[in-house]
PDB file of N, CA and C in Angstrom:
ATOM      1  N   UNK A   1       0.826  -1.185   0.000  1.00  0.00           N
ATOM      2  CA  UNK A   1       0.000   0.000   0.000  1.00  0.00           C
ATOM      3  C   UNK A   1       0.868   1.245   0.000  1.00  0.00           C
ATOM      4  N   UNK A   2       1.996   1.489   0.675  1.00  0.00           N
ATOM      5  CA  UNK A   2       2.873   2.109   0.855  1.00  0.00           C
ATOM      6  C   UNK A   2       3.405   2.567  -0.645  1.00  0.00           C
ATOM      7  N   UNK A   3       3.646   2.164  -1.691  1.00  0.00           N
ATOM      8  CA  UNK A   3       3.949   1.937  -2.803  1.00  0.00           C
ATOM      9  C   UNK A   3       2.832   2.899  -3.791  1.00  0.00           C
ATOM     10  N   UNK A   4       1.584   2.556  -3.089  1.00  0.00           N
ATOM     11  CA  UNK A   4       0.745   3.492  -4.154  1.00  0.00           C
ATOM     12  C   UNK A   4       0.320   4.673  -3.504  1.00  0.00           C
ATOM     13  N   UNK A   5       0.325   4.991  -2.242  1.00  0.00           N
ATOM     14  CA  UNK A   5       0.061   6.344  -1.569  1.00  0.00           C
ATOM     15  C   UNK A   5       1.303   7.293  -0.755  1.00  0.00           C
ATOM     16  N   UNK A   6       1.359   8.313  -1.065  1.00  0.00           N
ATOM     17  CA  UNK A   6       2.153   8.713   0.297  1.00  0.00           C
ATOM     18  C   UNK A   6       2.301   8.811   1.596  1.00  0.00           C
ATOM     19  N   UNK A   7       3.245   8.685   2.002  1.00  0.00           N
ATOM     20  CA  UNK A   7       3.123   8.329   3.602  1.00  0.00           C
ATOM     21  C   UNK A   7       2.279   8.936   4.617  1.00  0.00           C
ATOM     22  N   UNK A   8       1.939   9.989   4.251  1.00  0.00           N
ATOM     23  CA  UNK A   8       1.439  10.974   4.811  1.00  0.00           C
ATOM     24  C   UNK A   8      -0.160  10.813   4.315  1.00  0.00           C
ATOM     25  N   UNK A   9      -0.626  10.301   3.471  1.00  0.00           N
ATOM     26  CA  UNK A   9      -1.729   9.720   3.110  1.00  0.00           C
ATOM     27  C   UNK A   9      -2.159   8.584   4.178  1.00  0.00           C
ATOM     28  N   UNK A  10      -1.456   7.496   3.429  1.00  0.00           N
ATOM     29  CA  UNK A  10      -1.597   6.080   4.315  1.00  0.00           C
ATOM     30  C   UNK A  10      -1.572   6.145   5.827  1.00  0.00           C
ATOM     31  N   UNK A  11      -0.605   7.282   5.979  1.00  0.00           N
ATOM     32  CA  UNK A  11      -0.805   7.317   7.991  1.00  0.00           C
ATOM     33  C   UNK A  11      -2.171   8.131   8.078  1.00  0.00           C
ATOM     34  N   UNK A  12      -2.716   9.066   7.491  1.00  0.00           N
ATOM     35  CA  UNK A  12      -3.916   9.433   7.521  1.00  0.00           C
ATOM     36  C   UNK A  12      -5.444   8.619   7.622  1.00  0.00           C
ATOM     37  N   UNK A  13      -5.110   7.780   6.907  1.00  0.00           N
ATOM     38  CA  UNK A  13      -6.442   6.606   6.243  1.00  0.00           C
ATOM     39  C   UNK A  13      -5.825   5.685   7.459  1.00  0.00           C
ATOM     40  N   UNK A  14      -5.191   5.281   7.829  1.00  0.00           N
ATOM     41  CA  UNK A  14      -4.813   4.402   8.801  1.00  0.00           C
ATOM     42  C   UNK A  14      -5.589   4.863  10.220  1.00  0.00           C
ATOM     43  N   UNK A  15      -5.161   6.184  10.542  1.00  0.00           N
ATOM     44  CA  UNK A  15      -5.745   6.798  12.009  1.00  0.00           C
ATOM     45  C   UNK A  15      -7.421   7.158  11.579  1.00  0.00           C
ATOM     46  N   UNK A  16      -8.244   7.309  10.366  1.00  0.00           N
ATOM     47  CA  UNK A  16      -9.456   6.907  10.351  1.00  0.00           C
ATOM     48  C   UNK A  16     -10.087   5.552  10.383  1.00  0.00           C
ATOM     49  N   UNK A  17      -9.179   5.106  10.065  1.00  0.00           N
ATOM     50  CA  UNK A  17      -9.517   3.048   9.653  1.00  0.00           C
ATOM     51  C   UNK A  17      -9.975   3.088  11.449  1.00  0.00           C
ATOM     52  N   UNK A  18      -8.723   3.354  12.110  1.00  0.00           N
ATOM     53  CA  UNK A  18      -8.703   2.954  13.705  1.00  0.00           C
ATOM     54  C   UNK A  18      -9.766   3.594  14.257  1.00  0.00           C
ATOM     55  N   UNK A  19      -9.722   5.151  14.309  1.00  0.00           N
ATOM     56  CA  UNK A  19     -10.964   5.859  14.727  1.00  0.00           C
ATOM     57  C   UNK A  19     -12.038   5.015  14.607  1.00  0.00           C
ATOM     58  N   UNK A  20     -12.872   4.645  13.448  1.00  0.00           N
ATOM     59  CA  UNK A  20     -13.944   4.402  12.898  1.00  0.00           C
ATOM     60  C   UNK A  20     -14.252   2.886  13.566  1.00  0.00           C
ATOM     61  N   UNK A  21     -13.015   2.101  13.485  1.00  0.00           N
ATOM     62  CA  UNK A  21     -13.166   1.075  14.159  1.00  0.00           C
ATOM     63  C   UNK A  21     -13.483   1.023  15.879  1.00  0.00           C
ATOM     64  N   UNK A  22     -13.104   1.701  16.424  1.00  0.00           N
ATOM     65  CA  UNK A  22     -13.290   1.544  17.352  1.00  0.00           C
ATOM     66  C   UNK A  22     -14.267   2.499  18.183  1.00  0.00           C
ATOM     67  N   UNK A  23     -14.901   3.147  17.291  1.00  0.00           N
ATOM     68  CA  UNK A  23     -16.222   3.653  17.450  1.00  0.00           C
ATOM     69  C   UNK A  23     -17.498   2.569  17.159  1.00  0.00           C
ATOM     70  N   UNK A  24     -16.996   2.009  16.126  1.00  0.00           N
ATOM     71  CA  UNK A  24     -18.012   0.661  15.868  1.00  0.00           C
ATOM     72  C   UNK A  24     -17.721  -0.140  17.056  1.00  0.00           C
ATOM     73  N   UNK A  25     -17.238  -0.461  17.577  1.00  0.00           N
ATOM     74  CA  UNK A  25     -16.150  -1.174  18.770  1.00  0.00           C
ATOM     75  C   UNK A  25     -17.515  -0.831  20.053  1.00  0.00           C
ATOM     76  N   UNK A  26     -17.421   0.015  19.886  1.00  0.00           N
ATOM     77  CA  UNK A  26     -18.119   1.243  21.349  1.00  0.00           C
ATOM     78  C   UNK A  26     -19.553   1.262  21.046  1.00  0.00           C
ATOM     79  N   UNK A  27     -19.892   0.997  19.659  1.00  0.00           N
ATOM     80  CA  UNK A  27     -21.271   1.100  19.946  1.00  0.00           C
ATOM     81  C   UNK A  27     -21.823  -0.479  19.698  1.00  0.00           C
ATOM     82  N   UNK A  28     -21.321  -1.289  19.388  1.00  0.00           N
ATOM     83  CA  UNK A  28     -21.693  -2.882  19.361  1.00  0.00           C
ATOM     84  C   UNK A  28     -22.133  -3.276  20.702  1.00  0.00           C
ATOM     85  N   UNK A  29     -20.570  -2.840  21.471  1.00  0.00           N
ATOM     86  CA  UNK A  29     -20.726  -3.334  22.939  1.00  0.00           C
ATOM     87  C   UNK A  29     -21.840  -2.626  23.819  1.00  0.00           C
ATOM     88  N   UNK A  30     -22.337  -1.467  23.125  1.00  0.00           N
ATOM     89  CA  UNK A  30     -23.459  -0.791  24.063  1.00  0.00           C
ATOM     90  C   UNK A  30     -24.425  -1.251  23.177  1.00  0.00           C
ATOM     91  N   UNK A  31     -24.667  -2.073  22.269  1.00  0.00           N
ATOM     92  CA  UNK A  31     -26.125  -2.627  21.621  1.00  0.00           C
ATOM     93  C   UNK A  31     -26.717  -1.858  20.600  1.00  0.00           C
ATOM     94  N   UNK A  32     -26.002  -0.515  20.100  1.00  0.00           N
ATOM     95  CA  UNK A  32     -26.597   0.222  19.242  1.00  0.00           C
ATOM     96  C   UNK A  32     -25.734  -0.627  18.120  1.00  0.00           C
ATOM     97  N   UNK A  33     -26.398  -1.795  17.425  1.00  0.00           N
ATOM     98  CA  UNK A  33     -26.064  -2.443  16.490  1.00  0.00           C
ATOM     99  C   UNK A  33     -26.052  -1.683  14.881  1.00  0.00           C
ATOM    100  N   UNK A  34     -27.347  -0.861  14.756  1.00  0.00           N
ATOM    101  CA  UNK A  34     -27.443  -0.173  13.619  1.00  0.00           C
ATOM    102  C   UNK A  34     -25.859   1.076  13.588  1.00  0.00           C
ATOM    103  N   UNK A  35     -25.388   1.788  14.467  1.00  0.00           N
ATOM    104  CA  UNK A  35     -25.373   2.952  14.454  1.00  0.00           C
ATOM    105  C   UNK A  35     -23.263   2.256  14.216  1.00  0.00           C
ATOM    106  N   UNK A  36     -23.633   0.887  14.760  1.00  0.00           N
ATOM    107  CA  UNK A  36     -22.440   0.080  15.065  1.00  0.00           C
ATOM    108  C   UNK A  36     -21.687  -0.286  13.219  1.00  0.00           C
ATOM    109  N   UNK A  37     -22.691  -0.127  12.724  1.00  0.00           N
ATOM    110  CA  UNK A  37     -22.683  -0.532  11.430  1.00  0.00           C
ATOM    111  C   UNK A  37     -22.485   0.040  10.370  1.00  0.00           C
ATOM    112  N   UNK A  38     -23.297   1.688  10.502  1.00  0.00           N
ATOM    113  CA  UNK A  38     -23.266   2.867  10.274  1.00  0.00           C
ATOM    114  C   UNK A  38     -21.522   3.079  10.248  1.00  0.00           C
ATOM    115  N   UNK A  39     -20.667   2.954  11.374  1.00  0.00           N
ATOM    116  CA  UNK A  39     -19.174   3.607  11.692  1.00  0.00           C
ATOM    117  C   UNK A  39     -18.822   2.451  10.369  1.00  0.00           C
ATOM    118  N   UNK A  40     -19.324   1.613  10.166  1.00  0.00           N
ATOM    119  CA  UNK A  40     -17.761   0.261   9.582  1.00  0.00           C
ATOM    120  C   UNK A  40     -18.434   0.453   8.077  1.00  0.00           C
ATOM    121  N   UNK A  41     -19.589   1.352   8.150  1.00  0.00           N
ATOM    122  CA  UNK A  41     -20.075   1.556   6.754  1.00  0.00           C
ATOM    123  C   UNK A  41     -19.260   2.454   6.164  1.00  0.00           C
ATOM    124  N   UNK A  42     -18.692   3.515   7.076  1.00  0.00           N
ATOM    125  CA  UNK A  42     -17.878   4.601   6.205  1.00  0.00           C
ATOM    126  C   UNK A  42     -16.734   4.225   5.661  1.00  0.00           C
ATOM    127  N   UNK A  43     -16.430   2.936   5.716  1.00  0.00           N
ATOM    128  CA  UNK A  43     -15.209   2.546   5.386  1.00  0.00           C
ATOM    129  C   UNK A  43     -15.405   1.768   3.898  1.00  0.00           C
ATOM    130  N   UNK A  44     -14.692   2.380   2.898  1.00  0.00           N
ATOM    131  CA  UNK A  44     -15.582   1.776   1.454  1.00  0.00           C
ATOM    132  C   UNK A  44     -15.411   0.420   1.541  1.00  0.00           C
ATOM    133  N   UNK A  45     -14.316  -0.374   1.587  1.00  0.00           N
ATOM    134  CA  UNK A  45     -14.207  -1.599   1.539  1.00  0.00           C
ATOM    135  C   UNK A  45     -15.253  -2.342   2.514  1.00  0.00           C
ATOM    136  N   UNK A  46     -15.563  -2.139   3.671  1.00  0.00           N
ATOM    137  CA  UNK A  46     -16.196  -2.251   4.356  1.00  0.00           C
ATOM    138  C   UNK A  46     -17.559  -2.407   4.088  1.00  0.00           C
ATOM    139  N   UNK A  47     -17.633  -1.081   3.279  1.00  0.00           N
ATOM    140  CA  UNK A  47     -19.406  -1.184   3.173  1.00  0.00           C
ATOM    141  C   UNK A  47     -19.917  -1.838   1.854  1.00  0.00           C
ATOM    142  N   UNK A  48     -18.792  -2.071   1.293  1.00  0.00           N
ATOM    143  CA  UNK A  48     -19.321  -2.903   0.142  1.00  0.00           C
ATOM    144  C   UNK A  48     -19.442  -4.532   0.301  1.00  0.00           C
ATOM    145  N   UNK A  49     -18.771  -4.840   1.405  1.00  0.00           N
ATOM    146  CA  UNK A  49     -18.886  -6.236   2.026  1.00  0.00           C
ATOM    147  C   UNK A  49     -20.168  -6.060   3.006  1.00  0.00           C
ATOM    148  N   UNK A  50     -20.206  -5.532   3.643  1.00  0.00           N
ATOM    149  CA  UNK A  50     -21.577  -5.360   4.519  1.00  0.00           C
ATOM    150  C   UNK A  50     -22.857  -5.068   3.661  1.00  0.00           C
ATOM    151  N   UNK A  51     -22.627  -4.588   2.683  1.00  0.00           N
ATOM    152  CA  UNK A  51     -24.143  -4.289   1.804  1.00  0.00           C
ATOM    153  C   UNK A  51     -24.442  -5.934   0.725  1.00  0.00           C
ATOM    154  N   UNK A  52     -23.119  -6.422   0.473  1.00  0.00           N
ATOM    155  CA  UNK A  52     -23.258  -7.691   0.256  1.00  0.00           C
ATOM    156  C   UNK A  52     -23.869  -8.186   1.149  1.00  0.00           C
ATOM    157  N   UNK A  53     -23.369  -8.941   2.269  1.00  0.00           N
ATOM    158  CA  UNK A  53     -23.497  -9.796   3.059  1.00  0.00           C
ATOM    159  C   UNK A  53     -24.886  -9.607   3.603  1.00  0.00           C
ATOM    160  N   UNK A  54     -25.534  -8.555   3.907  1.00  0.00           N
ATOM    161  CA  UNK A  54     -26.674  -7.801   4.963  1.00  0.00           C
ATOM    162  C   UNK A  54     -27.974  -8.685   3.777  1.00  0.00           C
ATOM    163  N   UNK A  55     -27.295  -7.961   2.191  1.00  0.00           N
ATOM    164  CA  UNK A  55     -28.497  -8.036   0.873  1.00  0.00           C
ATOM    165  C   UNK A  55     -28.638  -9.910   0.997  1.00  0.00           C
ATOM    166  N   UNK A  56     -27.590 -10.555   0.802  1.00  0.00           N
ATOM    167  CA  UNK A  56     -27.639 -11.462   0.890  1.00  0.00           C
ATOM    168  C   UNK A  56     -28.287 -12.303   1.846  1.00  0.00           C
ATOM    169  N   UNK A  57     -28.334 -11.372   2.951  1.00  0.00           N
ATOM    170  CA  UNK A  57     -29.051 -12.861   3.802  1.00  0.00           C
ATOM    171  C   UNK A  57     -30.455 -12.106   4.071  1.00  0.00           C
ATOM    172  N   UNK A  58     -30.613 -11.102   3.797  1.00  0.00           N
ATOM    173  CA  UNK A  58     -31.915 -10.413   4.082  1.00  0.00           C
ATOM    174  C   UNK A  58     -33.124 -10.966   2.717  1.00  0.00           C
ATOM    175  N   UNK A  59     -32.227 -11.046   1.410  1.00  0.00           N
ATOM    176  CA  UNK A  59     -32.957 -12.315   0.285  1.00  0.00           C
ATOM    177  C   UNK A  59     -32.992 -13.664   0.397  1.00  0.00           C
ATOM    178  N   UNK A  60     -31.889 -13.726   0.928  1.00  0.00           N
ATOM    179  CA  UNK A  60     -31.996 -15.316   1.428  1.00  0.00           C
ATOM    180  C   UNK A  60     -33.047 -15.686   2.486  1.00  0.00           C
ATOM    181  N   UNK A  61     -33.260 -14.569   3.454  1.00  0.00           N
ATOM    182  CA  UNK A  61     -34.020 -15.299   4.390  1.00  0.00           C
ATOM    183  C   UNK A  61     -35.911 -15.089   4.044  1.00  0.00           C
ATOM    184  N   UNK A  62     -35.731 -13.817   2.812  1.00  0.00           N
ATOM    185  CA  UNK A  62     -37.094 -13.620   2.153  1.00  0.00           C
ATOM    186  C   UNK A  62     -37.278 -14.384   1.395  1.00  0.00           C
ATOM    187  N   UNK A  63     -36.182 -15.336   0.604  1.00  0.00           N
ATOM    188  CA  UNK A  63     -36.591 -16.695  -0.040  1.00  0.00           C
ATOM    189  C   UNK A  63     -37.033 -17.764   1.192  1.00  0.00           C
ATOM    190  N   UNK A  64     -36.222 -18.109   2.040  1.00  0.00           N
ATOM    191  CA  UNK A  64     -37.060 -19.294   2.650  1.00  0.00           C
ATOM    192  C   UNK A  64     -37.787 -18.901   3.061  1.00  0.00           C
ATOM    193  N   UNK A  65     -38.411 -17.618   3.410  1.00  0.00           N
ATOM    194  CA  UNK A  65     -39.887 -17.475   4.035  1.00  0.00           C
ATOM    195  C   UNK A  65     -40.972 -17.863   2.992  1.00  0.00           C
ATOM    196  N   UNK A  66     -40.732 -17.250   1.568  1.00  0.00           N
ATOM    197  CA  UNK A  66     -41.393 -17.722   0.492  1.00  0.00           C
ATOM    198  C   UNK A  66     -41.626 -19.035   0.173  1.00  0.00           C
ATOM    199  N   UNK A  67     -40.683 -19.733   0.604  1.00  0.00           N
ATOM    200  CA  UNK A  67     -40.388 -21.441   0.466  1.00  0.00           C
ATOM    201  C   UNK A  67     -41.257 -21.817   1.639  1.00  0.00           C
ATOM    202  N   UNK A  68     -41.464 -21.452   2.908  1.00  0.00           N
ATOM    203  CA  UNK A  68     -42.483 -22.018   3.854  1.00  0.00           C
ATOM    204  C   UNK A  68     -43.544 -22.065   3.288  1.00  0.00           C
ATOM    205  N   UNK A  69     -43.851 -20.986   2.909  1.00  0.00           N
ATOM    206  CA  UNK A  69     -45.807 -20.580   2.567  1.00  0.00           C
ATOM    207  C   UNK A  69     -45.918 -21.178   1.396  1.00  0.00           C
ATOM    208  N   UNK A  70     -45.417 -22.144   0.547  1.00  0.00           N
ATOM    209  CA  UNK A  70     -45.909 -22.455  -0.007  1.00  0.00           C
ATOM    210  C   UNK A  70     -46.119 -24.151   0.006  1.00  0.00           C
ATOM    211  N   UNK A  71     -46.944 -24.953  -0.479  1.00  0.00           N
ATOM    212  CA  UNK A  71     -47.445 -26.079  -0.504  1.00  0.00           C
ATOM    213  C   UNK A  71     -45.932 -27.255  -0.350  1.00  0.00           C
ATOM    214  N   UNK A  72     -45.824 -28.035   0.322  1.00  0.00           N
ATOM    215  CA  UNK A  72     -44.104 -28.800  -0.105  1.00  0.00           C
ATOM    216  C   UNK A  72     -45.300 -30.507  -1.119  1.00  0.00           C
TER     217      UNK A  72
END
């Protein structure tokens, strides 16, 4: 990473990576799960795995509900 940013960049994005993390950190452990999610969202890599993962099981679990109600 070092290689494609300047140092002074990368130590920048580094002390937000941490910030952000450990604000998500702080609000998990107090139960504000949404707001917990919100902090690890600002992180692009982050939120593009979490908008996967969230879409994914939030269709997945609206498919097997669809799969109950209907006749087996």
């Amino acid at each position: 990473m070092n290689d494609l940013l300047p140092d002074d960049l990368t130590s920048d994005a580094l002390v937000e990576l941490t910030r952000l993390a450990r604000e998500a950190q702080r609000r998990f452990a107090s139960g504000r799960y949404l707001e917990a999610m919100a902090s690890l969202s600002a992180m692009d890599p982050l939120k593009s795995m979490l908008v996967d993962q969230v879409s994914s099981r939030w269709y997945g679990a609206a498919g097997n509900d669809e799969a109950d109600d209907q006749p087996h």
